[in-house]
Each structure stands twice: as structure tokens, then as C-alpha cells.
Protein backbone atom coordinates (compact mmCIF):
# COMPACT_ATOMS: atom_id res chain seq x y z
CA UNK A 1 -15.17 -10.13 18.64
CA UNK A 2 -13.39 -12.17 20.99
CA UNK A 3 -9.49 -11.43 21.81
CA UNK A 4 -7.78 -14.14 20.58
CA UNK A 5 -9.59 -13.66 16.78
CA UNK A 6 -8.47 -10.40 16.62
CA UNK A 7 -4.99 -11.08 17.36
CA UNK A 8 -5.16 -13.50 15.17
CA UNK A 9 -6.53 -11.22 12.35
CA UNK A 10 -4.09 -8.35 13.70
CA UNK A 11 -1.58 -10.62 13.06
CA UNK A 12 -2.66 -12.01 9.46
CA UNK A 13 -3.00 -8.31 8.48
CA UNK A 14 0.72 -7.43 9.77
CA UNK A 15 2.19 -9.87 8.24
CA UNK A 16 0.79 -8.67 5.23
CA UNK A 17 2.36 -4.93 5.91
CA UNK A 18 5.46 -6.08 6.74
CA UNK A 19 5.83 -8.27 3.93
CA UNK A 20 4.60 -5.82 1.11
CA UNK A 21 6.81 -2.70 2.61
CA UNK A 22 9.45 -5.42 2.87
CA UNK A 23 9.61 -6.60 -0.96
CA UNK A 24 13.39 -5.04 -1.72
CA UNK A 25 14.64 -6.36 1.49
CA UNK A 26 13.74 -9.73 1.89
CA UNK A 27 15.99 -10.68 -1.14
CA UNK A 28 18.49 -11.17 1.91
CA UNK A 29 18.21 -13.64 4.87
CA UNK A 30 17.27 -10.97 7.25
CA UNK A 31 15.82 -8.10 8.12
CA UNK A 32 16.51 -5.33 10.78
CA UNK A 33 13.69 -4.41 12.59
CA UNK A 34 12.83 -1.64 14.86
CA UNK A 35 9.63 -2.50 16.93
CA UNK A 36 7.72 0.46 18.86
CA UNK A 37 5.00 -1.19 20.31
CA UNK A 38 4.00 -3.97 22.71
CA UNK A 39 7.15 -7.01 23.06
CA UNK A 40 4.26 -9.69 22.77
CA UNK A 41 3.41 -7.96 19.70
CA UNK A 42 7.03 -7.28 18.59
CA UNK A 43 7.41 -10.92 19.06
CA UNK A 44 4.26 -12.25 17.49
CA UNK A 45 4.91 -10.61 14.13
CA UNK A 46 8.55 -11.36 13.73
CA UNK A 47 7.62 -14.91 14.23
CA UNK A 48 4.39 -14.72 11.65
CA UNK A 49 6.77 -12.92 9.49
CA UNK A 50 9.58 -15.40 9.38
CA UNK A 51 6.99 -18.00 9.60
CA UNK A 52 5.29 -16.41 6.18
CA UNK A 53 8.19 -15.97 4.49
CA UNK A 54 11.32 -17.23 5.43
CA UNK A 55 12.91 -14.29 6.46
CA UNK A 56 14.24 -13.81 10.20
CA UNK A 57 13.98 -10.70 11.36
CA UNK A 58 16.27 -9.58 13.83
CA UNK A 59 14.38 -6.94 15.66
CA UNK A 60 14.53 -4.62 19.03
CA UNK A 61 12.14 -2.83 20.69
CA UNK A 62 12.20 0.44 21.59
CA UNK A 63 10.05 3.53 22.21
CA UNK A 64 9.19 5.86 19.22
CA UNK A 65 11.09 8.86 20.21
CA UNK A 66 14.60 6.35 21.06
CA UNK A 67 13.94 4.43 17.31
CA UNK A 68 13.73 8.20 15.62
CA UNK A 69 16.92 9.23 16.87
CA UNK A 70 18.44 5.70 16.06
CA UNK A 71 16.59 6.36 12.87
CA UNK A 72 17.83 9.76 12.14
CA UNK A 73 21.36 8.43 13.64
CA UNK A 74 21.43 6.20 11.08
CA UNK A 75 20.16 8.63 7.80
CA UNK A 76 23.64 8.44 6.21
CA UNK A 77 24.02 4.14 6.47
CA UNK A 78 20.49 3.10 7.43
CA UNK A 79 20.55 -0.14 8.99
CA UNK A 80 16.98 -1.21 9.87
CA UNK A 81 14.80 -1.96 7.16
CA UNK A 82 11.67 -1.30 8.79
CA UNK A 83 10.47 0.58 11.52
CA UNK A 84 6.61 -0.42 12.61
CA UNK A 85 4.20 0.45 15.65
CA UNK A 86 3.99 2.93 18.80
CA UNK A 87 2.46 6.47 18.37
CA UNK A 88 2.20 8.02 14.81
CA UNK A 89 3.71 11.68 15.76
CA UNK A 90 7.86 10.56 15.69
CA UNK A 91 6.70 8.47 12.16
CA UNK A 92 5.37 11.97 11.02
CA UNK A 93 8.52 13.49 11.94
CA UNK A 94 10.49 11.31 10.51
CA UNK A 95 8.54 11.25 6.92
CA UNK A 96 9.01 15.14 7.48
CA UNK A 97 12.65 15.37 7.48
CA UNK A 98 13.12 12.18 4.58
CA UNK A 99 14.13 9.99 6.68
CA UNK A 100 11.10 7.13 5.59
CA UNK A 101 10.72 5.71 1.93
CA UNK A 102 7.50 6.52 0.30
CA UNK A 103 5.35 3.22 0.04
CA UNK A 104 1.75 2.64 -1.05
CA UNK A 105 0.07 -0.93 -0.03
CA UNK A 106 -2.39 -2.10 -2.24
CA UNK A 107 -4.83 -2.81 0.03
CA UNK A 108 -4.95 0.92 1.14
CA UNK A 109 -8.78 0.99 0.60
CA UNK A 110 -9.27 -1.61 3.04
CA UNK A 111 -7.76 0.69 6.11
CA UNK A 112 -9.87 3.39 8.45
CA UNK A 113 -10.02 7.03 7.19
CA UNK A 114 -7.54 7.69 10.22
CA UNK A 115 -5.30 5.68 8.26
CA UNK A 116 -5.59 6.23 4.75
CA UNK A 117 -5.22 10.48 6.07
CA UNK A 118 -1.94 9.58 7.59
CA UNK A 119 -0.25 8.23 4.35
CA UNK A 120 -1.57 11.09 2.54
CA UNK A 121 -0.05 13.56 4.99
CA UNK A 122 2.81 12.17 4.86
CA UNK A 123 2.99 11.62 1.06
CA UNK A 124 2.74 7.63 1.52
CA UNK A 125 5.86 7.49 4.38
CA UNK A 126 3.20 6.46 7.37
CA UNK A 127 0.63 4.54 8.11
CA UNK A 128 -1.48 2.81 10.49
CA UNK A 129 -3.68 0.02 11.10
């Protein structure tokens, strides 16, 4: 498959993530984003986002073990609504000590094994794609 298709269907199937884990937020304007992966990529899917839904997403980037302790800084006032990409072990620790909300996408059955293990392990906190 050629690079710029599978970005292209990377990107159809995070905008689909981020707007199902998103449905309580985006009754507001924005959404706080932490991003723990690649800036093009941090960048691509805040723009499909916003694009998809109107929503703008005002979003850093950091590394996974700097957005847990933000994360677990944040446990009593959470400000980010959504925390997405990088390596799964700090979104395992987090799910351990309750600092994720449980969700469930529909389309769970459509991931890898890798993935669908990860939610269960986590009791539907993680996930990956």
C-alpha cells in the first residue's frame, strides 16, 4: 500500500476515534488535547478533527511519560479531554491508577488482536490502532 493511502486511511480512522471517545466533549467549542506521538501526526488529526466536526482542538505534544504526570497532575481538575498516541505502557498506567474513563468504540471488532487485548486489560481505558 503506498504511503500517502495509508495516511490517508490512518487519518479517516482517527478521526473516527477521536470523535467517538470525544462525544461528551465536543458539546463545547474546544477540546484539550494531549498528543504523544509524531507533530505531523499531532497536526494532521487536529486538523481532520476540526475539519470533521467543527471542533478546534487545542492540543500539545508531549512524550508519554511528561503527558502522565500532566495527566495525573491534573486527576483532581482534569483539563485535557483526550490524551491519544506514543507507547501504550504510561496509558496502562494511567488506566491502572483511574486516571482514564472507560470507553468502548463500536467498531472494536474491526481493530488487531493487539488492540482489542489492550482495552480488555485495561477494562476499556486503552487502546490502539
Amino acid at each position: 500500500m503506498n504511503t500517502s493511502l495509508t495516511r490517508h486511511l490512518q487519518s479517516k480512522l482517527l478521526v473516527l476515534l477521536l470523535s467517538s471517545a470525544l462525544t461528551g466533549a465536543v458539546q463545547a467549542a474546544t477540546v484539550n488535547a494531549i498528543c504523544s506521538t509524531d507533530q505531523s501526526w499531532c497536526e494532521m488529526a487536529a486538523q481532520a478533527f476540526t475539519k470533521a466536526t467543527g471542533v478546534t482542538v487545542l492540543q500539545t505534544r508531549k512524550a508519554t511519560g511528561e503527558a502522565l504526570a500532566q495527566i495525573r497532575a491534573e486527576a483532581a481538575n482534569p483539563k485535557t479531554d483526550i490524551w491519544w498516541g506514543g507507547t501504550g505502557d504510561p496509558f496502562l498506567q494511567a488506566a491502572e491508577m483511574g486516571l482514564l474513563t472507560p470507553y468502548r468504540p463500536a467498531y472494536i471488532n474491526d481493530l488487531y488482536g493487539w488492540s482489542v487485548r489492550q482495552y480488555a486489560m485495561s477494562e476499556n481505558k486503552v487502546g490502539g490502532f
